[in-house]
C-alpha atoms as a PDB file:
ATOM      1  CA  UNK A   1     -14.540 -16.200  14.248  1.00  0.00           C
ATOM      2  CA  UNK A   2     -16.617 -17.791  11.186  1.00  0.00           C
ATOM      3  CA  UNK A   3     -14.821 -18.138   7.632  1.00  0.00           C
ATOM      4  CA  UNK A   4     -17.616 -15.475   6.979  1.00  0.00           C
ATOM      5  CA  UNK A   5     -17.098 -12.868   8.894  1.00  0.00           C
ATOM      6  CA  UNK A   6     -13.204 -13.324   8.612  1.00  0.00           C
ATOM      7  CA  UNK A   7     -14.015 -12.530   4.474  1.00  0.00           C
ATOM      8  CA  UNK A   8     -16.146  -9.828   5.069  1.00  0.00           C
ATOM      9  CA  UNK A   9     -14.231  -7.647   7.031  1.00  0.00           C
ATOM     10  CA  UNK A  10     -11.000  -9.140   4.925  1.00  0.00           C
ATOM     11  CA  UNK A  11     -12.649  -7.333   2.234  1.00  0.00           C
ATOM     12  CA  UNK A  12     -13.890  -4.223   3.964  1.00  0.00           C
ATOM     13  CA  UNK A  13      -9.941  -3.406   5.210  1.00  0.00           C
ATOM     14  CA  UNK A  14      -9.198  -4.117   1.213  1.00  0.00           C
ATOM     15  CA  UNK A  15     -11.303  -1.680  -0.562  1.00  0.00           C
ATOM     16  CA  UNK A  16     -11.326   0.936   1.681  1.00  0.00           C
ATOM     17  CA  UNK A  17      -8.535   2.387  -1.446  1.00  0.00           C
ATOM     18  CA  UNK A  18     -11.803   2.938  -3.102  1.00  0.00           C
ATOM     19  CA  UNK A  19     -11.623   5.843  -0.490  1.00  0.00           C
ATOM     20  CA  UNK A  20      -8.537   7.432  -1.987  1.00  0.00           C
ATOM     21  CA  UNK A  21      -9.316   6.837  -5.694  1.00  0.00           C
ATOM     22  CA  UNK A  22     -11.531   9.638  -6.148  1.00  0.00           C
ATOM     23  CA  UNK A  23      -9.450  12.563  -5.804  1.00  0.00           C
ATOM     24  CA  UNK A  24      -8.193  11.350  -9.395  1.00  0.00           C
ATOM     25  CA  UNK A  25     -11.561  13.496 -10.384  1.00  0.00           C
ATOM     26  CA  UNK A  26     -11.394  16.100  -7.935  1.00  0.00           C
ATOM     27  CA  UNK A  27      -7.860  17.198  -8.062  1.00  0.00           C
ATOM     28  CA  UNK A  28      -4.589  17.041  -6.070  1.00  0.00           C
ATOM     29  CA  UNK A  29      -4.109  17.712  -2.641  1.00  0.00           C
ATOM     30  CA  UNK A  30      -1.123  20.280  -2.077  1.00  0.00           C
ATOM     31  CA  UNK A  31       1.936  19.509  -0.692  1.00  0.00           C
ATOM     32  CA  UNK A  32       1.602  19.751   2.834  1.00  0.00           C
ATOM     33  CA  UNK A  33      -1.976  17.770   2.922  1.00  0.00           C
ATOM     34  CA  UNK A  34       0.190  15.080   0.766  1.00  0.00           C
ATOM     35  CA  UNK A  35       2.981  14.975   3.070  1.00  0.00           C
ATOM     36  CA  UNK A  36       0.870  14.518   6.283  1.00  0.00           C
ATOM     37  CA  UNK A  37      -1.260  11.987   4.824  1.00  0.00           C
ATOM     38  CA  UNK A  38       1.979   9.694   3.595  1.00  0.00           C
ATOM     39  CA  UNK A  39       3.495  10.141   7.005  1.00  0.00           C
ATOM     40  CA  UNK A  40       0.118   9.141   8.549  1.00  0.00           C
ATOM     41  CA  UNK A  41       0.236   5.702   7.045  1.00  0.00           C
ATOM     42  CA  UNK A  42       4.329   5.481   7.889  1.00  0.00           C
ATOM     43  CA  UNK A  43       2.659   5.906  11.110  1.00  0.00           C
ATOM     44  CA  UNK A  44       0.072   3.179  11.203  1.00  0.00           C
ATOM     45  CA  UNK A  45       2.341   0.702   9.252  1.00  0.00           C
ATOM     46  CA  UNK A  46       5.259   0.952  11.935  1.00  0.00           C
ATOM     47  CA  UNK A  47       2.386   0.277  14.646  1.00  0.00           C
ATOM     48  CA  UNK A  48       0.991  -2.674  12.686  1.00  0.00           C
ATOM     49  CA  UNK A  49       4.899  -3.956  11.937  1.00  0.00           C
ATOM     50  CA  UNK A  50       5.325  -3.763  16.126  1.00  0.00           C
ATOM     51  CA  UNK A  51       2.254  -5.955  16.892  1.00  0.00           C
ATOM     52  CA  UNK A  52       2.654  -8.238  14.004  1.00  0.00           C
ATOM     53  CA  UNK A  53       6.618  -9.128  15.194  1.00  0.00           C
ATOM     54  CA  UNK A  54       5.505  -9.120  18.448  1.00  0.00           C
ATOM     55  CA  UNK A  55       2.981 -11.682  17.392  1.00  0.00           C
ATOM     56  CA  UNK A  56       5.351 -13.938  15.792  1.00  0.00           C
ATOM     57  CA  UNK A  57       7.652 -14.119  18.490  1.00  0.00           C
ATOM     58  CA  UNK A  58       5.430 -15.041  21.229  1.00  0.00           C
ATOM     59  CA  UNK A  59       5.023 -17.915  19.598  1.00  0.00           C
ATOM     60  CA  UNK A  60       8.166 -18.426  18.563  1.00  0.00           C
ATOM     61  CA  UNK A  61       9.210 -18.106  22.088  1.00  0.00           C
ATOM     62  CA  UNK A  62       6.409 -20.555  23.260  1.00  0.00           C
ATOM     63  CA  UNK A  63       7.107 -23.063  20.847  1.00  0.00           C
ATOM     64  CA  UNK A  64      11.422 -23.022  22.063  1.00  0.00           C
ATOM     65  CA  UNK A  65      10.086 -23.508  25.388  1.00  0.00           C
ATOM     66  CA  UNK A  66       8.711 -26.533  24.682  1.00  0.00           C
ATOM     67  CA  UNK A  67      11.452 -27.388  22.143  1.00  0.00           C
ATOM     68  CA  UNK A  68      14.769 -25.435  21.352  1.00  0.00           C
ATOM     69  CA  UNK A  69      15.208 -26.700  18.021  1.00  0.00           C
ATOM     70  CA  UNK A  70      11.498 -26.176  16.924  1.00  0.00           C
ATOM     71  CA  UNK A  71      11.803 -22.757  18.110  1.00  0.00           C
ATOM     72  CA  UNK A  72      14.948 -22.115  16.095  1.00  0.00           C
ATOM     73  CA  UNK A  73      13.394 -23.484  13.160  1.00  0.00           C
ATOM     74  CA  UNK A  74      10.240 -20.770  14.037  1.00  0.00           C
ATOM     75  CA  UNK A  75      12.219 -18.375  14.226  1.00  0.00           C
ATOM     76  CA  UNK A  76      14.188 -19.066  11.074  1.00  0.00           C
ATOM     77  CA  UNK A  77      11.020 -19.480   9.298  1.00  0.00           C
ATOM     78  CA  UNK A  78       9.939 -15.970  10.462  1.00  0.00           C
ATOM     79  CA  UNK A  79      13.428 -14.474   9.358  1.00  0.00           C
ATOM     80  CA  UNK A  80      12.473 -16.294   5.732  1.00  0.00           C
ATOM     81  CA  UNK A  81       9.365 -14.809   5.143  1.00  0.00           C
ATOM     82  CA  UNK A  82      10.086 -11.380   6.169  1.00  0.00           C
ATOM     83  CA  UNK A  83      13.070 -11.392   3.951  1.00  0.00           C
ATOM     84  CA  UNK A  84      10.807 -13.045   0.942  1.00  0.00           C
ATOM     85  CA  UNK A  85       7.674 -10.783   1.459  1.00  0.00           C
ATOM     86  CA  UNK A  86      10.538  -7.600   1.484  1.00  0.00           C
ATOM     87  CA  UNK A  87      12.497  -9.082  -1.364  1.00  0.00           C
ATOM     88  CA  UNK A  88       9.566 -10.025  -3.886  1.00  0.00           C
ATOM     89  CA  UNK A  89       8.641  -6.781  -4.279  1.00  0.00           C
ATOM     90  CA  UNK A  90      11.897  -5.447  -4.670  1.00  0.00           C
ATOM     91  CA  UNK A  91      12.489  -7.683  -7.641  1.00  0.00           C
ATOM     92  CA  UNK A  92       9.376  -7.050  -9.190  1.00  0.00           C
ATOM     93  CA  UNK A  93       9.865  -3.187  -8.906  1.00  0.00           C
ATOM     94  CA  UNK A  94      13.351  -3.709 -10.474  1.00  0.00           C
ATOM     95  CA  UNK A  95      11.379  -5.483 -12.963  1.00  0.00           C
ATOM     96  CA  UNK A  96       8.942  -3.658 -13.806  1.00  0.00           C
ATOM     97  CA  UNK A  97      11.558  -0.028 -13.528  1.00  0.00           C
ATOM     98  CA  UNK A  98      12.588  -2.619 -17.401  1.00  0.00           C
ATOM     99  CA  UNK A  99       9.007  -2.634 -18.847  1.00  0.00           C
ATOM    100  CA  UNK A 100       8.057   0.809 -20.654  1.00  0.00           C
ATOM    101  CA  UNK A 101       5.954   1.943 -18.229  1.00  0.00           C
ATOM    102  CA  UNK A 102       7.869   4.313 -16.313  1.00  0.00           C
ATOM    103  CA  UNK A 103       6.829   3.126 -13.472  1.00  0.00           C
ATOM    104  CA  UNK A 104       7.309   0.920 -10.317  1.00  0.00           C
ATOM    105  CA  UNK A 105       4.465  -0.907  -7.923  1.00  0.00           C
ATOM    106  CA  UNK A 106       3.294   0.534  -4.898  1.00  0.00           C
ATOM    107  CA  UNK A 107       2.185   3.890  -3.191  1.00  0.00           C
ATOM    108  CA  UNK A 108       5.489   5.304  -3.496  1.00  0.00           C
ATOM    109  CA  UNK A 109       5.676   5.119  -7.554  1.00  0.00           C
ATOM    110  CA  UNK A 110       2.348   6.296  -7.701  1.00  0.00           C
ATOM    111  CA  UNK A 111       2.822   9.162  -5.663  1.00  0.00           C
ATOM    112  CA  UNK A 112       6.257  10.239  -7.364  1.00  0.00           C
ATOM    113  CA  UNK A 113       4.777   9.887 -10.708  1.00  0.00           C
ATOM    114  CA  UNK A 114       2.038  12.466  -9.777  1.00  0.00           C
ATOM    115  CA  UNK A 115       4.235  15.170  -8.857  1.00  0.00           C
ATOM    116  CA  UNK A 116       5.911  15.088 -12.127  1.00  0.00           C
ATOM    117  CA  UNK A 117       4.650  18.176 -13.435  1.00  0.00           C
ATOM    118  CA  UNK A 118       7.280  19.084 -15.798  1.00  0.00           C
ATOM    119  CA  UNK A 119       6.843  15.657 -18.390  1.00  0.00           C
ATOM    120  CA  UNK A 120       3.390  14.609 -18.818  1.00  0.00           C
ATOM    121  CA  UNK A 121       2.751  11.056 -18.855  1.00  0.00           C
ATOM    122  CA  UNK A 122       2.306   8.557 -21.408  1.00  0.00           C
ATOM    123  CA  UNK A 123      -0.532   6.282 -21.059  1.00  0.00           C
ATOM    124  CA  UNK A 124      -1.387   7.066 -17.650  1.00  0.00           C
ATOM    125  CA  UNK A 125      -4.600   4.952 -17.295  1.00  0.00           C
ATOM    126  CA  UNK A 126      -2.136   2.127 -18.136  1.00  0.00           C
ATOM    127  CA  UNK A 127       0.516   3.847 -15.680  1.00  0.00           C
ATOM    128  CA  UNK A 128      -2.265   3.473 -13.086  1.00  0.00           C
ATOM    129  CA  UNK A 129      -3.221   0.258 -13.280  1.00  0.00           C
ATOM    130  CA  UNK A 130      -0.060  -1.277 -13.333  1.00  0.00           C
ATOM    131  CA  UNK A 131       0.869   0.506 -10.083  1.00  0.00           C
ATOM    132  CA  UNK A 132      -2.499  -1.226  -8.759  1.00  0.00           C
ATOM    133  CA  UNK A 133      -1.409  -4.236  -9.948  1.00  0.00           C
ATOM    134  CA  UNK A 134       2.045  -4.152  -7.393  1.00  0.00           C
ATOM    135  CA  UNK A 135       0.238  -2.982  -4.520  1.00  0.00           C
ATOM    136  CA  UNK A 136      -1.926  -5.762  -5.098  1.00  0.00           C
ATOM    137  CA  UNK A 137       1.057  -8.182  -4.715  1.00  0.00           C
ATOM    138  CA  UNK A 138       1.808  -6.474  -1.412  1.00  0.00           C
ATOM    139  CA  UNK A 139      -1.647  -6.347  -0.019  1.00  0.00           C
ATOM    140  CA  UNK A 140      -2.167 -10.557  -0.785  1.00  0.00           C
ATOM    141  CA  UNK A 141       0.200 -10.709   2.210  1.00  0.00           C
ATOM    142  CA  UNK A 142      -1.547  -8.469   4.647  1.00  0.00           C
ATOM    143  CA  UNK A 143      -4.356 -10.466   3.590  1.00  0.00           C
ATOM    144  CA  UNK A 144      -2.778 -14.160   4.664  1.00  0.00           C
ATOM    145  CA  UNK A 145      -1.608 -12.351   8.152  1.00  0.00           C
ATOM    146  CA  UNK A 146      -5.595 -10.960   8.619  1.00  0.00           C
ATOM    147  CA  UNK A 147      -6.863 -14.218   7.678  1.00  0.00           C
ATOM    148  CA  UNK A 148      -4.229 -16.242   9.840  1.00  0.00           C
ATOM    149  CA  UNK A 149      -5.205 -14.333  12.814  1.00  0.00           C
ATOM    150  CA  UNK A 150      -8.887 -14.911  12.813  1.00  0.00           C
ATOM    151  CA  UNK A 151      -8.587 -18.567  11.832  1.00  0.00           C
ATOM    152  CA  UNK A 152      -6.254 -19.231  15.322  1.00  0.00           C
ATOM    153  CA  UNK A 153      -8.517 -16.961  17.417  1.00  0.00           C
ATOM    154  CA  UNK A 154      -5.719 -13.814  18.293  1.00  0.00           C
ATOM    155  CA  UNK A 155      -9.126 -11.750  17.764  1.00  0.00           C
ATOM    156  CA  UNK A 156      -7.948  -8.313  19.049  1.00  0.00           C
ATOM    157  CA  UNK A 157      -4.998  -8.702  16.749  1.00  0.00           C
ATOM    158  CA  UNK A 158      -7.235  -9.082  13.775  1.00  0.00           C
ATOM    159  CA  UNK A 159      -8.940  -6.425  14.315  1.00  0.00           C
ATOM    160  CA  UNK A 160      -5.847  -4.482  14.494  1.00  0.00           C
ATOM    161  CA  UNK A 161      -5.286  -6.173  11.278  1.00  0.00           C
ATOM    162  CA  UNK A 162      -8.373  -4.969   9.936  1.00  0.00           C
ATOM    163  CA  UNK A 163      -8.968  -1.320  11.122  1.00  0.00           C
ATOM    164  CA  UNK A 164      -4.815  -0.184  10.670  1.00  0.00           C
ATOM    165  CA  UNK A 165      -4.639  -1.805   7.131  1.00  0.00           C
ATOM    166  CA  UNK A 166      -7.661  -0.088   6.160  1.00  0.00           C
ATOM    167  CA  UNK A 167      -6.416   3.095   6.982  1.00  0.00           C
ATOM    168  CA  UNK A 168      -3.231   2.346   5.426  1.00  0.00           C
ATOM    169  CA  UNK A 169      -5.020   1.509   1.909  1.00  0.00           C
ATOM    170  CA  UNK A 170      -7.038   4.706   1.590  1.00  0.00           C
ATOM    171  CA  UNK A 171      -3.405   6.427   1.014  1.00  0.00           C
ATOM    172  CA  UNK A 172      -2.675   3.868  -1.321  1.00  0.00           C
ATOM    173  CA  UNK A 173      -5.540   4.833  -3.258  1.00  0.00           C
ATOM    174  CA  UNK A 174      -3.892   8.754  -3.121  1.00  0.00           C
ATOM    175  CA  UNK A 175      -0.968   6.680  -4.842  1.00  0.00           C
ATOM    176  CA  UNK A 176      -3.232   4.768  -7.638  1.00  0.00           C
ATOM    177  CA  UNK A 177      -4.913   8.229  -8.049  1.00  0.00           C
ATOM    178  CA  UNK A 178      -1.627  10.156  -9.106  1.00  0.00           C
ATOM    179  CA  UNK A 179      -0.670   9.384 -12.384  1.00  0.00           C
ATOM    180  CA  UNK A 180      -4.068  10.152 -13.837  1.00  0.00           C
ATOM    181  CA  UNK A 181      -4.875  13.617 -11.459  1.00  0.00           C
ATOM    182  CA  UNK A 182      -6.445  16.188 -14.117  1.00  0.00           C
ATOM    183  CA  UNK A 183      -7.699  13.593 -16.901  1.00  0.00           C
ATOM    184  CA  UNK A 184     -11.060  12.557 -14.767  1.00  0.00           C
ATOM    185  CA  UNK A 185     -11.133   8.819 -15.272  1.00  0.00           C
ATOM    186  CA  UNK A 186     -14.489   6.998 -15.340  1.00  0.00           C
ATOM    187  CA  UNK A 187     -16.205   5.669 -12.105  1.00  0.00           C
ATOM    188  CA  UNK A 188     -15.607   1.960 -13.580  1.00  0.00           C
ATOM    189  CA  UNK A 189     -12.248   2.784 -14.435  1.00  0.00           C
ATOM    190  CA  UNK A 190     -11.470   3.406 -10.771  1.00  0.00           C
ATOM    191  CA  UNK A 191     -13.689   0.731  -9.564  1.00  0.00           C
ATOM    192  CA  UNK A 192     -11.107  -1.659 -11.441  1.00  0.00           C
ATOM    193  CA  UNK A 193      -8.334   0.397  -9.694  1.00  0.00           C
ATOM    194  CA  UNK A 194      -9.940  -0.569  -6.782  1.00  0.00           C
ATOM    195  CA  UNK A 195     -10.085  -4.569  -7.012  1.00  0.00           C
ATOM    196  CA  UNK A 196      -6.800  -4.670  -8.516  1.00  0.00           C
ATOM    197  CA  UNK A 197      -5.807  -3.185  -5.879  1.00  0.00           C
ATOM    198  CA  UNK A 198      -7.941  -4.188  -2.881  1.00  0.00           C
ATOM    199  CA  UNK A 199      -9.151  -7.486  -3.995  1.00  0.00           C
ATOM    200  CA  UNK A 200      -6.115  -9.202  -3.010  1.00  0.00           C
ATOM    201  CA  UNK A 201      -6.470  -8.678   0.829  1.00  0.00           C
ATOM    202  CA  UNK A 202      -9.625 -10.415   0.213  1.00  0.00           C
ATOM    203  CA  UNK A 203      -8.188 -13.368  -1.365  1.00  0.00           C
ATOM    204  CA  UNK A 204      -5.511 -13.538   1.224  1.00  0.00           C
ATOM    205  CA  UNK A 205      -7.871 -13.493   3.752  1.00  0.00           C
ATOM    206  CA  UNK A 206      -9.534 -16.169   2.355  1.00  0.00           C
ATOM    207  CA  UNK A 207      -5.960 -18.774   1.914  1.00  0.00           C
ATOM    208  CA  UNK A 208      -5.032 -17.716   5.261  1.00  0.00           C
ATOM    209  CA  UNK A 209      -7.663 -18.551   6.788  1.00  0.00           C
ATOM    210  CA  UNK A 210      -8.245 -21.741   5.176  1.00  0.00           C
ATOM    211  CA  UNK A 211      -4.756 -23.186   5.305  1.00  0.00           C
ATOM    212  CA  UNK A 212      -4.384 -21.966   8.703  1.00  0.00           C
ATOM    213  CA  UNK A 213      -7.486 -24.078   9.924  1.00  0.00           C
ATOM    214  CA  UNK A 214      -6.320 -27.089   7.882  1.00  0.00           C
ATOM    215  CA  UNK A 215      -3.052 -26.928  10.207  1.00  0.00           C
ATOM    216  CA  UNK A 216      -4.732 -27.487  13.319  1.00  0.00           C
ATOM    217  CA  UNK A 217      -3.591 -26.002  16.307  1.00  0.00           C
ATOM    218  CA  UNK A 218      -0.006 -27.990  16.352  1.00  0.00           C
ATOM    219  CA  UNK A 219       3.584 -27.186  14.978  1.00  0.00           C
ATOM    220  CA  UNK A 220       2.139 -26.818  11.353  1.00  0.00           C
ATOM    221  CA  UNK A 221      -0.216 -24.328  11.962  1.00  0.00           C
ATOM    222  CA  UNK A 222       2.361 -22.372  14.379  1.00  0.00           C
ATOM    223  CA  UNK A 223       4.566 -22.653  11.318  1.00  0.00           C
ATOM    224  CA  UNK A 224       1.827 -21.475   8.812  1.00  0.00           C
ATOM    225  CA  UNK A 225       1.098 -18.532  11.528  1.00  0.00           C
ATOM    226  CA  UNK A 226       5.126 -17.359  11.617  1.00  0.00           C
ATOM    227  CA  UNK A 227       5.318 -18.068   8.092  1.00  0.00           C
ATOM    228  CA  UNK A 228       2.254 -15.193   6.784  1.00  0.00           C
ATOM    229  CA  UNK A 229       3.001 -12.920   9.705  1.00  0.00           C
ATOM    230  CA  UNK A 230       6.904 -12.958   8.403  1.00  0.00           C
ATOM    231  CA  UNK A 231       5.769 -12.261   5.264  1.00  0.00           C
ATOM    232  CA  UNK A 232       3.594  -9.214   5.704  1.00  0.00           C
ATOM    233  CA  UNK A 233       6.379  -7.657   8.247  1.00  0.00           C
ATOM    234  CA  UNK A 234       8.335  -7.967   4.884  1.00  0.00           C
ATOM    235  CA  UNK A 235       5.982  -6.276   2.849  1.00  0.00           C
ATOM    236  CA  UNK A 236       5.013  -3.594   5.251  1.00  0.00           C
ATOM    237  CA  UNK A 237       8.732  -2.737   5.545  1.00  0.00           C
ATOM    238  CA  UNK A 238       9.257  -2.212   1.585  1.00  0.00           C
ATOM    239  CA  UNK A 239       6.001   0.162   1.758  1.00  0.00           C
ATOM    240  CA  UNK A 240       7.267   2.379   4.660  1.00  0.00           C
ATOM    241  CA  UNK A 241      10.528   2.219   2.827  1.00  0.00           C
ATOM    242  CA  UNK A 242       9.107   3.360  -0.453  1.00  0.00           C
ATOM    243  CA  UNK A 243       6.346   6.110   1.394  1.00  0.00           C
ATOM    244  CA  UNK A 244       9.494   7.828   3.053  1.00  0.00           C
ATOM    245  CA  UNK A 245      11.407   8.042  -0.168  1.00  0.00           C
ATOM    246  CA  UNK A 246       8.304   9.848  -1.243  1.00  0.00           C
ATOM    247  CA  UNK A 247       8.358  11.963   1.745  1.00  0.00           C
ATOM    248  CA  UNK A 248      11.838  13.084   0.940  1.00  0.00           C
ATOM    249  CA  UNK A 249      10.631  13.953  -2.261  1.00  0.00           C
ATOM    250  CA  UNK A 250       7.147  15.853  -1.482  1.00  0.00           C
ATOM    251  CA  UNK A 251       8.629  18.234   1.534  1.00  0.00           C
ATOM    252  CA  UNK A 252       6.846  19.494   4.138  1.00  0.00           C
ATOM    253  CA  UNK A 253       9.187  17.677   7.015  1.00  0.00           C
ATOM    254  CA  UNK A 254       7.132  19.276   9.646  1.00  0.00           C
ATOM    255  CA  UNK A 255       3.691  18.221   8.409  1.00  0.00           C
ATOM    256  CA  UNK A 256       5.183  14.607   7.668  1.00  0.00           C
ATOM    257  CA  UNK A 257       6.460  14.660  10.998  1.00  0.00           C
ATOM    258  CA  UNK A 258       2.939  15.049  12.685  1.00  0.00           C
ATOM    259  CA  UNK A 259       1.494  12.556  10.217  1.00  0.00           C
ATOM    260  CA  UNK A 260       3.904  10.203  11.379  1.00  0.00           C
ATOM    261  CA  UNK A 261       3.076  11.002  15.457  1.00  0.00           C
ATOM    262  CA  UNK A 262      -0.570  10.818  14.647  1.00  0.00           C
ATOM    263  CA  UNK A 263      -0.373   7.824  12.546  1.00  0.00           C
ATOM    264  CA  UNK A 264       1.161   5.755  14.784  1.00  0.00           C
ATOM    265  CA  UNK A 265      -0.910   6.925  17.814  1.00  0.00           C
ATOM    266  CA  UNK A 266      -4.200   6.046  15.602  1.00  0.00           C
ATOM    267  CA  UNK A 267      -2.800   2.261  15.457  1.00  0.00           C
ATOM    268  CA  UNK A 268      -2.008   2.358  19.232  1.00  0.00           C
ATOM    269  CA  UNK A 269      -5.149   3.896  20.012  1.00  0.00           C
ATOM    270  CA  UNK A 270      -7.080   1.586  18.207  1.00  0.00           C
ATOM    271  CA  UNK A 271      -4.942  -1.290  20.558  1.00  0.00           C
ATOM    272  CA  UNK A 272      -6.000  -0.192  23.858  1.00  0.00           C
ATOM    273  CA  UNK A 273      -9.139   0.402  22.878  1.00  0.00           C
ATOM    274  CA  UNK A 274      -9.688  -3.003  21.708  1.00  0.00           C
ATOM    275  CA  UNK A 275      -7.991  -4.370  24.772  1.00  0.00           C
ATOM    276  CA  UNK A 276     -10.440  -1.255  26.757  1.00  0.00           C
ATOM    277  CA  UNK A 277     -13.834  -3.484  24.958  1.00  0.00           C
ATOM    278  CA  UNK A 278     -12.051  -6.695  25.826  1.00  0.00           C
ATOM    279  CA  UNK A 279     -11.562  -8.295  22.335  1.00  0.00           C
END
């Protein structure tokens, strides 16, 4: 695939949370709708956390065939990142739980802040965009693991990439949304939500691609390839984390329950479907 057409649909699975910004202006869904819709991306991110480890250890595994130490050091390497793409983001919402917003990154702050009905507040345009801000930092790496897999030609995985991330980041854009549900930001307000936000797996698409092609097709680039697909298993395992604390907190176990089944079906859907078209 061209650099091109790797960055345009990089971009298109990032701001697709311009799809869940709006309901900032239009109100918040109820409990049930919320609960099913978390779930849903629980659902989608434990599909995409499947095929990206199951990416990473095929080669791996190829690479200690031809080598047992080089596949050791692989699969040590994949072990890192996971554990560095998991970790960053836990120090930075320990962070940023210091700073006097009273609020963490990602979709699960977001959403836990907007069902806070009893204490309003304070600042929440600033409560928002910090929030975008952190699942910015966790969408880079989704971004390097899109980008790696178009650059080394795993084409149906990238489009997995592609179509389950997107659906993952319209909930995060339900998250973004919560803190300011009722106060009607502007359109260009939310448009900055948005790259904040989305713009990220656009850049990532862009290093991982580019670094990945610089590798070549040897033990570097394998190494580059374990190394982003470790780190967005990390980060996709702090978000699923983070969403089911938020499911614990919303309710609705049945409903979440369902979103969960159909989530997950939606990523393994899109799959065999892909593998149906032959890409």
């Amino acid at each position: 695939m061209s650099f091109t057409g790797a960055a345009i649909l990089g971009a298109v699975s990032g701001l697709t949370i311009l799809l869940g910004l709006p309901i900032a202006r239009w109100g918040r869904p109820g409990p049930r709708l919320m609960a099913f819709l978390t779930s849903a991306s629980v659902g989608v991110l434990l599909f995409i956390f499947y095929d990206v480890i199951r990416n990473a250890s095929e080669t791996v595994e190829a690479r200690m065939a031809a080598s047992a130490g080089q596949g050791a050091g692989l699969g040590l390497l994949l072990a890192a990142g996971l554990a560095f793409g998991l970790f960053v983001l836990v120090v930075f919402e320990r962070v940023s739980r210091r700073s006097p917003l009273p609020a963490g990154p990602g979709a699960m702050a977001a959403t836990e802040a907007a069902h806070r009905t009893r204490q309003p507040l304070p600042a929440p345009l600033r409560t928002a965009l910090f929030i975008a801000i952190g699942i910015g930092l966790h969408n880079f790496s989704e971004g390097l693991a899109i980008g790696q897999s178009a650059a080394s030609g795993a084409y149906r995985f990238f489009l997995v990439l592609v179509i389950g991330f997107g659906l993952h980041n319209i909930t995060e854009g339900f998250g973004i949304s919560g803190p300011m549900i009722g106060r009607r930001p502007s359109w260009r307000f939310l448009g900055l939500l948005g790259a904040v936000g989305g713009g990220p797996t656009f850049l990532g698409t862009l290093i991982g691609f580019g670094v990945t092609r610089l590798g070549g097709s040897g033990l570097a680039s394998q190494s580059v390839s374990v190394l982003f697909l470790g780190l967005a298993a990390g980060a996709i395992v702090y978000v699923i984390g983070e969403l089911q604390h938020v499911n614990r907190k919303i309710g609705s176990h049945q409903m979440g329950m369902l979103g969960l089944l159909c989530g997950f079906l939606a990523g393994y859907g899109t799959d065999m479907l892909l593998k149906g078209v032959g890409a």
